[in-house]
N, C-alpha and C. Protein backbone atom coordinates (compact mmCIF):
# COMPACT_ATOMS: atom_id res chain seq x y z
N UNK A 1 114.10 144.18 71.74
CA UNK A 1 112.86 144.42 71.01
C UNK A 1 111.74 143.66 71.71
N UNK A 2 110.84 144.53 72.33
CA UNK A 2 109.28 143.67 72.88
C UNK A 2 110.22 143.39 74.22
N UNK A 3 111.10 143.39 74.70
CA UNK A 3 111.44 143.01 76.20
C UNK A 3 112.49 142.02 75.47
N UNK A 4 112.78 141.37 74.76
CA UNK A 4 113.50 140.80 74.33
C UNK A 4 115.32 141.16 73.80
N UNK A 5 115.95 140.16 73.80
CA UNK A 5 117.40 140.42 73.38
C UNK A 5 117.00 139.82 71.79
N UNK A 6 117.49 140.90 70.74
CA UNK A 6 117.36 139.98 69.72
C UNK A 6 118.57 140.54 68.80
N UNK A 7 119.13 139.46 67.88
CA UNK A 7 119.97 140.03 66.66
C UNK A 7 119.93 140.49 66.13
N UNK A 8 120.67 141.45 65.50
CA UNK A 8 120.13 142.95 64.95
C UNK A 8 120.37 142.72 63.99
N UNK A 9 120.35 141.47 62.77
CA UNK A 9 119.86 141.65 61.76
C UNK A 9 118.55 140.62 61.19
N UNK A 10 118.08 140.02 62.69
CA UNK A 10 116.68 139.56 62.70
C UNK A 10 115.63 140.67 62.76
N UNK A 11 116.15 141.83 63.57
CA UNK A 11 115.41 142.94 64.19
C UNK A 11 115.16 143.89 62.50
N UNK A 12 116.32 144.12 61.79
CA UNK A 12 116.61 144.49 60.28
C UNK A 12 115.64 144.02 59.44
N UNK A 13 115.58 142.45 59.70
CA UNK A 13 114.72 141.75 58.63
C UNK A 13 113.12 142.18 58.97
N UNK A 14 112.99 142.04 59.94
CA UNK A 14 111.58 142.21 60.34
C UNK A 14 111.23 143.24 60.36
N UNK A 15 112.13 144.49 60.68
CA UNK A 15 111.52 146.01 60.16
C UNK A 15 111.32 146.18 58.80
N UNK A 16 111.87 145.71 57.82
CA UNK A 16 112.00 146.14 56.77
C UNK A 16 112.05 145.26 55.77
N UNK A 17 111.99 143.71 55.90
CA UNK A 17 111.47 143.04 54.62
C UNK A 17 110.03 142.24 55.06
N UNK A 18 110.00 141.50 56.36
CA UNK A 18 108.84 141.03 57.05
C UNK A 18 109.49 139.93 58.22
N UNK A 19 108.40 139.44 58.65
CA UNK A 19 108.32 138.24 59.06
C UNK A 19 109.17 136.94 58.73
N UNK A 20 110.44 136.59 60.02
CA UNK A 20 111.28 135.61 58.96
C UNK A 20 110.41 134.55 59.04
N UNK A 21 110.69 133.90 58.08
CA UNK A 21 109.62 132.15 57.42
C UNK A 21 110.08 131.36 58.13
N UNK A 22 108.91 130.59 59.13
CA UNK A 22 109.40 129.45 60.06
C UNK A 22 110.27 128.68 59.00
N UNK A 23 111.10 127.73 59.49
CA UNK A 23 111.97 127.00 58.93
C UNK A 23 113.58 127.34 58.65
N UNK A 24 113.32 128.85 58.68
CA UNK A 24 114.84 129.52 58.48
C UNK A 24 115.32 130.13 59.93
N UNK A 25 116.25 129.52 60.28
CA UNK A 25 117.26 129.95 61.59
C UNK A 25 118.36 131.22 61.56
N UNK A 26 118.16 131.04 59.94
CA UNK A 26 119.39 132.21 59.86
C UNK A 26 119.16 133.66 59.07
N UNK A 27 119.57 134.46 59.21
CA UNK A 27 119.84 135.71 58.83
C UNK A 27 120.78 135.79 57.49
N UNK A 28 120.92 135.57 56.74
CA UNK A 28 121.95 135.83 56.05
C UNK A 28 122.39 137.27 55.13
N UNK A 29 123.51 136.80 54.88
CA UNK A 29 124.02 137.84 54.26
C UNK A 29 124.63 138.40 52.77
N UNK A 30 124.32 138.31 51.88
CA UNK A 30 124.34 139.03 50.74
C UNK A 30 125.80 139.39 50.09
N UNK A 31 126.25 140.49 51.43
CA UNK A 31 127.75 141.18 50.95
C UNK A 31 128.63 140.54 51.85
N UNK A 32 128.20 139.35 52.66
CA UNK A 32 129.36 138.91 53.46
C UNK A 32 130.08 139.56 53.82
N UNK A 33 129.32 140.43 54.86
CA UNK A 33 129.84 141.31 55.64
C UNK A 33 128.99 140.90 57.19
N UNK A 34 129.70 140.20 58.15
CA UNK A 34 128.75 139.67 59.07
C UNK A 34 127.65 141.03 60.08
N UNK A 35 128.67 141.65 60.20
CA UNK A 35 127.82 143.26 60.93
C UNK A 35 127.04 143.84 60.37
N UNK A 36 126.87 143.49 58.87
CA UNK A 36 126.17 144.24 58.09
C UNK A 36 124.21 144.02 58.25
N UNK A 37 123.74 145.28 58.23
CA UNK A 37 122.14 145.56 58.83
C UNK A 37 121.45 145.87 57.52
N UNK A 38 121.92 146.36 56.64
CA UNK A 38 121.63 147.06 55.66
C UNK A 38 120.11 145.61 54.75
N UNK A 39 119.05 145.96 54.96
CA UNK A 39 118.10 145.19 54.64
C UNK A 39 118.39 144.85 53.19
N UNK A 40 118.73 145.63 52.22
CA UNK A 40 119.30 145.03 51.27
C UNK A 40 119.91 144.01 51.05
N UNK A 41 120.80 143.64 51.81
CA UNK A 41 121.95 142.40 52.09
C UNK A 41 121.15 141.76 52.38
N UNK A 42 120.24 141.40 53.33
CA UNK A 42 119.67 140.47 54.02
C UNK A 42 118.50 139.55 53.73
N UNK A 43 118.49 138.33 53.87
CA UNK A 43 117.87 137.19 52.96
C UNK A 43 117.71 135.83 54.38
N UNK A 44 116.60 135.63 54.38
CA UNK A 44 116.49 134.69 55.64
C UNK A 44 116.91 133.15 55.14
N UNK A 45 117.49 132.13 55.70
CA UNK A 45 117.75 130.77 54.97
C UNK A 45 118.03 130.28 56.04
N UNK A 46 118.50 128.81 56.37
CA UNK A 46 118.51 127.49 57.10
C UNK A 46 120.24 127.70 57.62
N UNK A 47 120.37 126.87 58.43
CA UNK A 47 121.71 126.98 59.13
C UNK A 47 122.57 126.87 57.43
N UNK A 48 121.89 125.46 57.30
CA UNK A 48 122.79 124.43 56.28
C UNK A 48 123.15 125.70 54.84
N UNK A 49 121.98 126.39 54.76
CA UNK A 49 122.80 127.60 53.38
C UNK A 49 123.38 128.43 53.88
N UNK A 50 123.47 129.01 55.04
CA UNK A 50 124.46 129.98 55.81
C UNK A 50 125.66 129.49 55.45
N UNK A 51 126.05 127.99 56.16
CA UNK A 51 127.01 126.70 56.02
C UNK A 51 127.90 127.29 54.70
N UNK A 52 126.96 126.28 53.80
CA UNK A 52 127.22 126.97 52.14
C UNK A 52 127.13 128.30 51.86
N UNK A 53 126.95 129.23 52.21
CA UNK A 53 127.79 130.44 51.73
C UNK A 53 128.94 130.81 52.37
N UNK A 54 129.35 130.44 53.59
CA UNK A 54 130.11 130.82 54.08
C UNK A 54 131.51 129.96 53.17
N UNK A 55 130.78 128.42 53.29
CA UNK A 55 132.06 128.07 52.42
C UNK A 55 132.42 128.37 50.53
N UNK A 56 131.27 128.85 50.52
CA UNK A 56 131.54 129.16 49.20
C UNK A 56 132.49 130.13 49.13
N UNK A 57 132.21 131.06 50.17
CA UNK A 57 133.02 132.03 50.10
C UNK A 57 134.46 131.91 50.96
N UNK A 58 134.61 130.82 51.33
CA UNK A 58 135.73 130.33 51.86
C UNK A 58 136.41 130.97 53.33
N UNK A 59 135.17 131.16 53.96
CA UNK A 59 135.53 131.89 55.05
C UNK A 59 135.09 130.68 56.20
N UNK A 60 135.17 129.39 56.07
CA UNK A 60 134.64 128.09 56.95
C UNK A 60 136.13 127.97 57.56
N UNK A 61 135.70 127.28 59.09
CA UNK A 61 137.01 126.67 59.66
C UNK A 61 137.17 125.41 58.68
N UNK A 62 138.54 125.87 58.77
CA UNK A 62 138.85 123.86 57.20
C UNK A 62 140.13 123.30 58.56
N UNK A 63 140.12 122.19 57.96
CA UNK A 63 140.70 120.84 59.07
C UNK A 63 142.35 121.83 59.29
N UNK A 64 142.81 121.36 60.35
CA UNK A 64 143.54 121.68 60.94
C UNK A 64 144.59 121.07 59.76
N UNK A 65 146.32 122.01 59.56
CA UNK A 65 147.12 121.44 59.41
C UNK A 65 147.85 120.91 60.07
N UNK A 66 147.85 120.89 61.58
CA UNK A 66 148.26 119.79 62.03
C UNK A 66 148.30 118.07 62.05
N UNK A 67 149.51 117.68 62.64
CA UNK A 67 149.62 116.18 62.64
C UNK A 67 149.28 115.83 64.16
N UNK A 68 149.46 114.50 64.86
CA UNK A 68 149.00 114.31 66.36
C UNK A 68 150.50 114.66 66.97
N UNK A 69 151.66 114.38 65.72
CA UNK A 69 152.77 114.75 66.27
C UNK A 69 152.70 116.05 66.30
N UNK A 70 152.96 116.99 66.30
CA UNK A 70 152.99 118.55 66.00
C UNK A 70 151.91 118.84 66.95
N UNK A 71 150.53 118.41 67.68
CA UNK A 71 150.17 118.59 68.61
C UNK A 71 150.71 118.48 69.92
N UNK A 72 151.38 117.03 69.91
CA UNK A 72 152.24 116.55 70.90
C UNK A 72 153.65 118.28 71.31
N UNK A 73 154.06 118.09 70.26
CA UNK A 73 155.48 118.89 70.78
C UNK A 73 154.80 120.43 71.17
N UNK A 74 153.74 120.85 70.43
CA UNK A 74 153.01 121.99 71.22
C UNK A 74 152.67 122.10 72.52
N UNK A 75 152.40 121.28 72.71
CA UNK A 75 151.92 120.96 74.10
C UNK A 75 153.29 120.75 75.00
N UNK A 76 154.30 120.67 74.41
CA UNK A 76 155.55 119.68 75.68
C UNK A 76 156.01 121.41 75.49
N UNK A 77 156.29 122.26 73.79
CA UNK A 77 156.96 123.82 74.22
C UNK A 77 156.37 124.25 75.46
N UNK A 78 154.64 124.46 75.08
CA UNK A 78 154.12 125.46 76.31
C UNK A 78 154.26 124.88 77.29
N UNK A 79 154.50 123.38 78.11
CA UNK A 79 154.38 123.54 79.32
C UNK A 79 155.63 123.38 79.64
N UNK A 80 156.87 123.31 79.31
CA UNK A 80 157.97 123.27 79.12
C UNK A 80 158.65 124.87 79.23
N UNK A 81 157.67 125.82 78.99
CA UNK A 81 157.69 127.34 79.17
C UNK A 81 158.87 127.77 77.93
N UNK A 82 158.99 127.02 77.07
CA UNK A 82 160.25 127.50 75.59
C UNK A 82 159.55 128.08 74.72
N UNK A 83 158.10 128.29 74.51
CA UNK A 83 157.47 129.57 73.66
C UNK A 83 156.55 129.79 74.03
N UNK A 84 155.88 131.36 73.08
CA UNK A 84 154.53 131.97 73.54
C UNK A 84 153.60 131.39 72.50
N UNK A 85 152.05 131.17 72.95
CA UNK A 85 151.68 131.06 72.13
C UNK A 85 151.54 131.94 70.63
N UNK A 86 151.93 132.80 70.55
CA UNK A 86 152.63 133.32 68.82
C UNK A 86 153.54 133.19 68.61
N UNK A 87 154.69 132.50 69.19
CA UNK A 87 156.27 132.18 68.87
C UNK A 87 155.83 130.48 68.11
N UNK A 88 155.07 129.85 69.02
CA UNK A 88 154.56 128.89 68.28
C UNK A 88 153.90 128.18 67.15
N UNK A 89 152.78 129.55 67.54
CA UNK A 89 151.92 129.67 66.32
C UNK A 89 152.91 130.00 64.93
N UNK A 90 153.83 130.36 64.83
CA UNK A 90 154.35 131.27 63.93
C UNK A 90 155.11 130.29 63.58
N UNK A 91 155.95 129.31 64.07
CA UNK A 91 156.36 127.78 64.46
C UNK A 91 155.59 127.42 63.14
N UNK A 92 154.77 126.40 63.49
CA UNK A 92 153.81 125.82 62.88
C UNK A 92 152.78 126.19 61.78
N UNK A 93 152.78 127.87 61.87
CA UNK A 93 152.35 127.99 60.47
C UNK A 93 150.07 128.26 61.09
N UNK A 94 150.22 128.48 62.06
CA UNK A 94 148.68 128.49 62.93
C UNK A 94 148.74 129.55 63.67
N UNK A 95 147.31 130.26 63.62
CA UNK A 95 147.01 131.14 64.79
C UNK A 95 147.95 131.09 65.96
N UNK A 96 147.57 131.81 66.89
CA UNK A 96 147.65 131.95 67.99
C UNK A 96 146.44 131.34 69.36
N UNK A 97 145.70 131.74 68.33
CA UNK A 97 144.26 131.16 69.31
C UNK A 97 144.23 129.93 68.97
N UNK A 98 144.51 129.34 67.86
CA UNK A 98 144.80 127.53 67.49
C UNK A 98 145.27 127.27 68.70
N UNK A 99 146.48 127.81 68.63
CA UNK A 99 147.87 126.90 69.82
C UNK A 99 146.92 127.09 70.95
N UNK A 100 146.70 128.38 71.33
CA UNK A 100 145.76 128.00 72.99
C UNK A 100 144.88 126.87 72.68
N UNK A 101 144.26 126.46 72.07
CA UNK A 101 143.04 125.80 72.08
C UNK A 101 143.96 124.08 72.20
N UNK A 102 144.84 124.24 71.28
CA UNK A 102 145.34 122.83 71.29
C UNK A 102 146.08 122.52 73.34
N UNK A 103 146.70 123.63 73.47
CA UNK A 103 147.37 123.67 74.64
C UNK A 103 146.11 123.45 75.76
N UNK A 104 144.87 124.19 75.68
CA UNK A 104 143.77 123.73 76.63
C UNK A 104 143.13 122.28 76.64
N UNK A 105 143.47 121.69 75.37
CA UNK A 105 142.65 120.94 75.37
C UNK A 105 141.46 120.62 74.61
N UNK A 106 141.04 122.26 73.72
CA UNK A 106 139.80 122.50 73.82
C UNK A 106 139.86 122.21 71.94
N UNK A 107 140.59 121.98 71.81
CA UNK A 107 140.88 121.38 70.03
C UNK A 107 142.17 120.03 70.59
N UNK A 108 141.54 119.46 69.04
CA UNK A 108 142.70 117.94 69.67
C UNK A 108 142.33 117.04 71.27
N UNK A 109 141.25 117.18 71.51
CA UNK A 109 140.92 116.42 72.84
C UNK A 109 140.93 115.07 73.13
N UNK A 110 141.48 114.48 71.73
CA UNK A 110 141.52 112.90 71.62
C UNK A 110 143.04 112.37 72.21
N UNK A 111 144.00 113.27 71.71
CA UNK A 111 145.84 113.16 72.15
C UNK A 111 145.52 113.96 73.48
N UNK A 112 146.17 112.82 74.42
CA UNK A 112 146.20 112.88 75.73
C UNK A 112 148.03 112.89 75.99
């Protein structure tokens, strides 16, 4: 829009309710439906009430059920080559994309 890349339900808001209000970063959503364009749904607010609806509606990442032990032995299966990350995941009771993340490094970066 204008030469610009923009989010298409910033692009939504501004066709069809106005101008979002400095101060609000976010787009939100109504039917908690994140794809959803439908100007109806759509209500401009701050990261922090996005935050809060999302957890209201219980769709927030919540703390890991893991322990540092149970990170540990994840890490010794995969490089040890004795499961996939969904043989694991399924293990432990976690994604699949969890276990990669713990196995990269890129979650749990404190257990070395």
């Amino acid at each position: 829009m204008n030469g610009r890349a923009r989010m298409a339900t910033q692009v939504a808001h501004e066709l069809f309710i106005g101008d979002i209000p400095k101060g609000t970063e976010n787009i939100r959503h109504t039917c908690d439906n994140p794809g959803c364009v439908n100007p109806e749904h759509l209500i401009a607010g701050t990261v922090k009430e996005n935050a809060a609806d999302r957890e209201g509606r219980d769709r927030g990442n919540h703390p890991s059920k893991l322990t540092d032990h149970d990170v540990l032995w994840i890490r010794w299966f995969h490089a040890n080559g004795k499961a996939s990350y969904r043989e694991i995941g399924r293990a432990f009771r976690i994604r699949w994309d969890h276990v990669r993340d713990v196995v990269k490094r890129k979650a749990w970066k404190h257990l070395k």
